[in-house]
Structures are given as structure tokens and as C-alpha cells.
Protein backbone atom coordinates (compact mmCIF):
# COMPACT_ATOMS: atom_id res chain seq x y z
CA UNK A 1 -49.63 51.06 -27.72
CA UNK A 2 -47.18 52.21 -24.84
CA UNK A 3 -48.21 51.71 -21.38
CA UNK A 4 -48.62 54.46 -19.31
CA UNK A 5 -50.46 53.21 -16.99
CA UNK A 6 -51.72 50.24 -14.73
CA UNK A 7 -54.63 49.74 -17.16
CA UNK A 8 -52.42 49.76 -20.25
CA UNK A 9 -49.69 47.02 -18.55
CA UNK A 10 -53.02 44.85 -17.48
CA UNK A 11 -54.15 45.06 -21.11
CA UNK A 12 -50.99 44.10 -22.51
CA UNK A 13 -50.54 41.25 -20.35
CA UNK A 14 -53.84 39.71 -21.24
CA UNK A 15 -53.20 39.79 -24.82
CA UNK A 16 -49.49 38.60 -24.57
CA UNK A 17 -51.32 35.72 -22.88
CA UNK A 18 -52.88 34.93 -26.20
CA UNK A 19 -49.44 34.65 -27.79
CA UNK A 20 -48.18 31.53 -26.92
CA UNK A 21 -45.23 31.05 -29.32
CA UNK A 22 -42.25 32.50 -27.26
CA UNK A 23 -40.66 34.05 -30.48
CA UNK A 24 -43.83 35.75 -31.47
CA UNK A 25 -44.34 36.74 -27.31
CA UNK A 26 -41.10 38.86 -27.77
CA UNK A 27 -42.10 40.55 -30.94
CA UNK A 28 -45.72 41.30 -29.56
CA UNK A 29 -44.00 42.68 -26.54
CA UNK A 30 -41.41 44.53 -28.32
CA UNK A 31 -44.44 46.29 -30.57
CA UNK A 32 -46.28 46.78 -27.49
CA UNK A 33 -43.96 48.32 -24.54
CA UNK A 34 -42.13 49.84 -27.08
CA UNK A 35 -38.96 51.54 -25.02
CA UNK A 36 -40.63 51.35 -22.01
CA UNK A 37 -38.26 48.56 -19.98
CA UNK A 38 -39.91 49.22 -16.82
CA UNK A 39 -43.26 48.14 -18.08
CA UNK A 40 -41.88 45.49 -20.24
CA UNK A 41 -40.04 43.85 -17.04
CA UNK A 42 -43.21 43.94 -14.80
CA UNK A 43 -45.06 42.50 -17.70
CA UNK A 44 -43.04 39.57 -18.23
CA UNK A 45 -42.74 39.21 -14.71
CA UNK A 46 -46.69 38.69 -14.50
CA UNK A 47 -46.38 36.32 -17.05
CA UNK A 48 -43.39 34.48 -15.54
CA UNK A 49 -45.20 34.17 -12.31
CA UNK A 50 -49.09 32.94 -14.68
CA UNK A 51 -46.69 30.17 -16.54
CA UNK A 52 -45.59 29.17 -12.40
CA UNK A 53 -49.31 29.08 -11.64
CA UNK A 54 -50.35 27.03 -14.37
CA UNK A 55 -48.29 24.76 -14.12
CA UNK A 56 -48.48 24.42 -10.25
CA UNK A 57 -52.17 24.24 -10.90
CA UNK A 58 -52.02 21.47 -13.69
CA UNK A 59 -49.62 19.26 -11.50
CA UNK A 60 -52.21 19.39 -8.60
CA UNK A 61 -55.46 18.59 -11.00
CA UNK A 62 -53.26 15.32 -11.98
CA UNK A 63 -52.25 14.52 -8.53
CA UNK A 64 -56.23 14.70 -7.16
CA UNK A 65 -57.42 12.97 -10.24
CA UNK A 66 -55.08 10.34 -8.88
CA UNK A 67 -56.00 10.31 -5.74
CA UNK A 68 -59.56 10.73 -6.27
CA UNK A 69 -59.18 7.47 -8.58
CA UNK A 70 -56.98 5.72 -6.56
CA UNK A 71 -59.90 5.91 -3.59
CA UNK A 72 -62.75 4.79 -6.05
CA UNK A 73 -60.29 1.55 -6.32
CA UNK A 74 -60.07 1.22 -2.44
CA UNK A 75 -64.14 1.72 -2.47
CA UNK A 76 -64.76 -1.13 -4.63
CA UNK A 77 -64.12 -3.91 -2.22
CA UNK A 78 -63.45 -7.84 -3.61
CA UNK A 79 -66.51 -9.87 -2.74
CA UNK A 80 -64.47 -12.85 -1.29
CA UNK A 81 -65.41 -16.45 -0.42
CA UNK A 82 -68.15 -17.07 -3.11
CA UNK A 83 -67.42 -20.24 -4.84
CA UNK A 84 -68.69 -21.56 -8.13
CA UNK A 85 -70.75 -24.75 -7.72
């Protein structure tokens, strides 16, 4: 396949998504865009900017999860002046 067209460059990038092994990435996209540089740029531009996102997204879901369990701790108050007899 060589893009020609929106469609074709959204297609591509979803299945170079799929390829996560960088080496195999390059061959994929070499196959795919074929001598089409202006295609293959704006593709690995999308998934430049969907590796950014990802990982912005992942560091955020670990900084909540701490939060979130860091307030549970706060919540669970020491009961305080109950002696053993």
C-alpha cells in the first residue's frame, strides 16, 4: 500500500501501532509508504506525538493511584487512647 490519501496515512498509522519492535516499525513503514517521504514523516510524527501521550498518560494514572492511596491512608484515622486492661 502507498498512501494517497488521509484514509490511507490513518490506516497505516493504526497498524504501525501494532508493531511495537522499532526495527520491525521501520521495515513495516518502509513496505508501507513506500517513496512517499511526505506521508512517511506525518506518519511517524503521529506516532511520535501517541508514544508522548502514552506515556504522559501512564505517568498521571501512577501519580493518582498515589494520591488516591495516599488519601485512603489519611482516611483511616488511629483510634488513640484505648488501653489494654
Amino acid at each position: 500500500m502507498h498512501p494517497r490519501d488521509q484514509n490511507d496515512i490513518e490506516e497505516i498509522f493504526c497498524d504501525a501501532l501494532k508493531v511495537t519492535n522499532p526495527i520491525q516499525r521501520r521495515i513495516f513503514l518502509d513496505r508501507a509508504c513506500g517513496r512517499n517521504s511526505s506521508a512517511r514523516e506525518r506518519i511517524e510524527s503521529l506516532l511520535a506525538v501517541q508514544a508522548k501521550a502514552e506515556l504522559f498518560f501512564a505517568r498521571n494514572a501512577v501519580e493518582l493511584t498515589l494520591a488516591d492511596s495516599f488519601q485512603q491512608y489519611q482516611e483511616v484515622q488511629p483510634v488513640t487512647g484505648l488501653h489494654a486492661h
